[in-house]
Protein backbone atom coordinates (compact mmCIF):
# COMPACT_ATOMS: atom_id res chain seq x y z
CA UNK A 1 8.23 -101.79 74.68
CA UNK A 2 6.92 -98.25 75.48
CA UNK A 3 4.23 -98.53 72.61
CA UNK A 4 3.05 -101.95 74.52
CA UNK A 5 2.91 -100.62 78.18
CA UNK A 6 0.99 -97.60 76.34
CA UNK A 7 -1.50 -100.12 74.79
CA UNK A 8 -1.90 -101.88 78.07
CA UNK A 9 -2.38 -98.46 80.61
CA UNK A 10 -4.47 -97.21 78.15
CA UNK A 11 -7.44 -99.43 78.23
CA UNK A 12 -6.73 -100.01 81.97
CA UNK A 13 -4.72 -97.60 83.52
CA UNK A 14 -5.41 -99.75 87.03
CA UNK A 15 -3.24 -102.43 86.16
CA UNK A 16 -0.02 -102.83 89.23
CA UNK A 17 3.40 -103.34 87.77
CA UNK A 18 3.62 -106.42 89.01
CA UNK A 19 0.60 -107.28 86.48
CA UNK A 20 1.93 -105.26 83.38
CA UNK A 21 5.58 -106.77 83.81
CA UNK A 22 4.16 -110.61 83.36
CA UNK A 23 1.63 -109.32 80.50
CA UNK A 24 4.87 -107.84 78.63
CA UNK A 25 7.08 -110.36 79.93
CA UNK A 26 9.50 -107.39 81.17
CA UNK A 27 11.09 -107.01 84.43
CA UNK A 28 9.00 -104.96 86.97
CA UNK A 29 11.51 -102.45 87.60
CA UNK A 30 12.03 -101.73 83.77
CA UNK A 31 8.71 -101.09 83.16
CA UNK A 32 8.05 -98.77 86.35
CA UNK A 33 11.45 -97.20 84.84
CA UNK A 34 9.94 -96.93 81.65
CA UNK A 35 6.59 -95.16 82.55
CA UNK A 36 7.92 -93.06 84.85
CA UNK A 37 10.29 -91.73 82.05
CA UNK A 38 7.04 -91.18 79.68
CA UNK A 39 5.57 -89.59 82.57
CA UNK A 40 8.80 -87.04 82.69
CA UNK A 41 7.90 -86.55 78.78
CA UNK A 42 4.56 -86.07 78.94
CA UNK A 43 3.85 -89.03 76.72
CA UNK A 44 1.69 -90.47 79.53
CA UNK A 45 -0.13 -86.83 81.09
CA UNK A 46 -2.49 -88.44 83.44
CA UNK A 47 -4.51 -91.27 84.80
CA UNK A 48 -8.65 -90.83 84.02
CA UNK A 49 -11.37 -92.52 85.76
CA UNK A 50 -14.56 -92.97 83.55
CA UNK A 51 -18.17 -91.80 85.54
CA UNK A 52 -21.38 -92.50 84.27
CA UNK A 53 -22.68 -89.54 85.63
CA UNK A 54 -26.06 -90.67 84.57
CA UNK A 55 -26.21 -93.32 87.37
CA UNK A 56 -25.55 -90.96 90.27
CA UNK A 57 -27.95 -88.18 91.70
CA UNK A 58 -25.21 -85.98 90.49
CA UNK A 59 -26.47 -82.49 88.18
CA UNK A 60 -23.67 -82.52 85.10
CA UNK A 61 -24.15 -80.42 81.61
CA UNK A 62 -21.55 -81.43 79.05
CA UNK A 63 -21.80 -78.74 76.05
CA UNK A 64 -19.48 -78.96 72.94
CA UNK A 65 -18.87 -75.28 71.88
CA UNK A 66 -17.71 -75.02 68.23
CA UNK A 67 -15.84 -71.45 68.30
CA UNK A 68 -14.68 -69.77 64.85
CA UNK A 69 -12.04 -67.37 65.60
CA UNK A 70 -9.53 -64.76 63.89
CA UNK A 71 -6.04 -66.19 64.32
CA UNK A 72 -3.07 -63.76 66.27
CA UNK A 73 -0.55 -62.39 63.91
CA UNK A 74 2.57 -64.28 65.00
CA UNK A 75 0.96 -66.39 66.99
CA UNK A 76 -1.77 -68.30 65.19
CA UNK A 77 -4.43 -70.21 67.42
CA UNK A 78 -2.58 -70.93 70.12
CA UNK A 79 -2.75 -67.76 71.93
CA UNK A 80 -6.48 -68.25 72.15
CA UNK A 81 -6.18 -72.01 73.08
CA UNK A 82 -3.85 -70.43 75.59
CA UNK A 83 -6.42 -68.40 77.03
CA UNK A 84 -9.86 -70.82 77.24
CA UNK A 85 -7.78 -73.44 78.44
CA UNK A 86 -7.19 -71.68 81.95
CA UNK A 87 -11.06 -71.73 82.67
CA UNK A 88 -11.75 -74.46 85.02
CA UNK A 89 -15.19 -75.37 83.29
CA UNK A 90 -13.09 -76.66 80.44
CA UNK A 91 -12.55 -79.87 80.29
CA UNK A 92 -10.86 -79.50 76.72
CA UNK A 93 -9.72 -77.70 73.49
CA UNK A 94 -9.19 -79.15 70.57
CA UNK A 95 -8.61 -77.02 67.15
CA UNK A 96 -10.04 -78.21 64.22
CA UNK A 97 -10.57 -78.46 60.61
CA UNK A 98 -13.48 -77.29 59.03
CA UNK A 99 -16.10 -74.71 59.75
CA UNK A 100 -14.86 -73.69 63.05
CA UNK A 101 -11.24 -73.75 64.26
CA UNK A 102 -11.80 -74.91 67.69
CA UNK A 103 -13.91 -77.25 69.31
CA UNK A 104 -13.98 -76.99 73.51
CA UNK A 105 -15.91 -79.14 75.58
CA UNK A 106 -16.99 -77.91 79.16
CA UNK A 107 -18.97 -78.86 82.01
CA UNK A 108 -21.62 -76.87 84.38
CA UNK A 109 -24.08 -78.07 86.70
CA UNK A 110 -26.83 -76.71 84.54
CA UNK A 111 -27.57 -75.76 80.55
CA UNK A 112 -28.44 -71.80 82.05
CA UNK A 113 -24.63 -71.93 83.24
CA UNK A 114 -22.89 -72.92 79.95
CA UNK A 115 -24.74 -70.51 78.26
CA UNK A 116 -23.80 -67.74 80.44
CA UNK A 117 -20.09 -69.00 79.86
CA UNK A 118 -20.03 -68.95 76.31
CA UNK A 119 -22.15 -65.55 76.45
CA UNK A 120 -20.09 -64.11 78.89
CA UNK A 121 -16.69 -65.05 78.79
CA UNK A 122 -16.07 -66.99 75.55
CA UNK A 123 -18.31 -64.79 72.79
CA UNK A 124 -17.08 -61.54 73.97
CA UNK A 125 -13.28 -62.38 73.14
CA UNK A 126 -11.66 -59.86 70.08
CA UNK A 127 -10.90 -62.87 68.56
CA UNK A 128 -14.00 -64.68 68.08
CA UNK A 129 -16.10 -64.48 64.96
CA UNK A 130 -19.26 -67.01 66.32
CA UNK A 131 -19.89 -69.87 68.31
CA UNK A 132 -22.21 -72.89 68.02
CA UNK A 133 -23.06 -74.57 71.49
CA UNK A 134 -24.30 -78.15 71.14
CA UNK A 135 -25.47 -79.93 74.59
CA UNK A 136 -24.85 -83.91 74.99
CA UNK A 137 -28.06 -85.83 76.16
CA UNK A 138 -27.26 -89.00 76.16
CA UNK A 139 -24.06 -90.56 76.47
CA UNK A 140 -23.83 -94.26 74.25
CA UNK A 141 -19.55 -94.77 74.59
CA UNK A 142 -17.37 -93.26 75.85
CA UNK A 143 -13.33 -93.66 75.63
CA UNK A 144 -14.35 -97.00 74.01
CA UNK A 145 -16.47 -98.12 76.52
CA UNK A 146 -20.57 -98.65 76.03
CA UNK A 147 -22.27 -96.65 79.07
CA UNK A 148 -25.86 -98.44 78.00
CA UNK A 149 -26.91 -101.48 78.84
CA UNK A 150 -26.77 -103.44 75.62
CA UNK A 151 -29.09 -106.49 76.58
CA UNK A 152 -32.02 -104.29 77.02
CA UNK A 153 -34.67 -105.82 75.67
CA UNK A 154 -37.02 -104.30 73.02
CA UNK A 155 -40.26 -103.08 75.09
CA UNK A 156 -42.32 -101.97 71.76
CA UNK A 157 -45.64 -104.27 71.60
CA UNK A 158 -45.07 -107.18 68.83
CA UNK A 159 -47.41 -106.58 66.04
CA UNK A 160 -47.70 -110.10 64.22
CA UNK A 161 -49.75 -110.19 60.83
């Protein structure tokens, strides 16, 4: 049952009880049971509302920062994960395979900002070898849901033969 409230909160995390409890065909007080247990486990960590920040007059700069760094004796990555995570322009951390080890994704009101973070506070840790800062434009989809209108229509001029 927990793997079918999870499927159902996770596309919309809005849903009452009352709701989710006829969807699953489960008593109301066994699933509000149930979630609030996966809450106590950290199964479910939090409940996420989804902004288009491109359709409000609000200033956002999402950056992902690729960071290569020299693992802690004894302690691997996670001492550094440790560390970036506490910054409250991080949004999140995430290591990797490949290239780089870690891949963070902050926010800042503008693309001067970022870079003085990464400059500032992320490049001049011991344990980081280099960084590569990519900047998001455009957002397409997000957490599975399109963020452009799809029906647009096609405004190039129609060249017929």
């Amino acid at each position: 049952m927990r793997d079918k409230i999870l499927a159902v909160i996770e596309k919309n995390s809005r849903i009452n009880l009352h709701e989710l409890a006829i969807l699953l065909g489960e008593d109301e007080t066994v699933i509000a049971n149930t979630i609030a247990d996966m809450e106590k486990e950290h199964i479910i960590c939090g409940y996420h509302t989804l902004i288009n920040w491109d359709n409000t007059s609000e200033e956002k700069v999402t950056a992902l920062i690729e960071v290569r760094v020299t693992p802690q004796r004894g302690k691997g990555f996670d001492n550094f994960a440790e560390r970036i995570m506490k910054y409250p322009e991080v949004n999140a951390v995430y290591l990797m395979s490949g290239a780089y080890d870690f891949t963070v994704m902050l926010e800042g009101k503008t693309m001067r900002g970022v870079s003085q973070f990464v400059t500032e506070k992320l490049s001049v840790l011991d344990q980081v070898m280099s960084t590569a800062t990519y900047f998001i434009l455009k957002k397409y989809k997000d957490h599975g849901i399109v963020l452009v209108d799809e029906e647009k229509e096609d405004e190039r001029m129609k060249i017929t033969p």
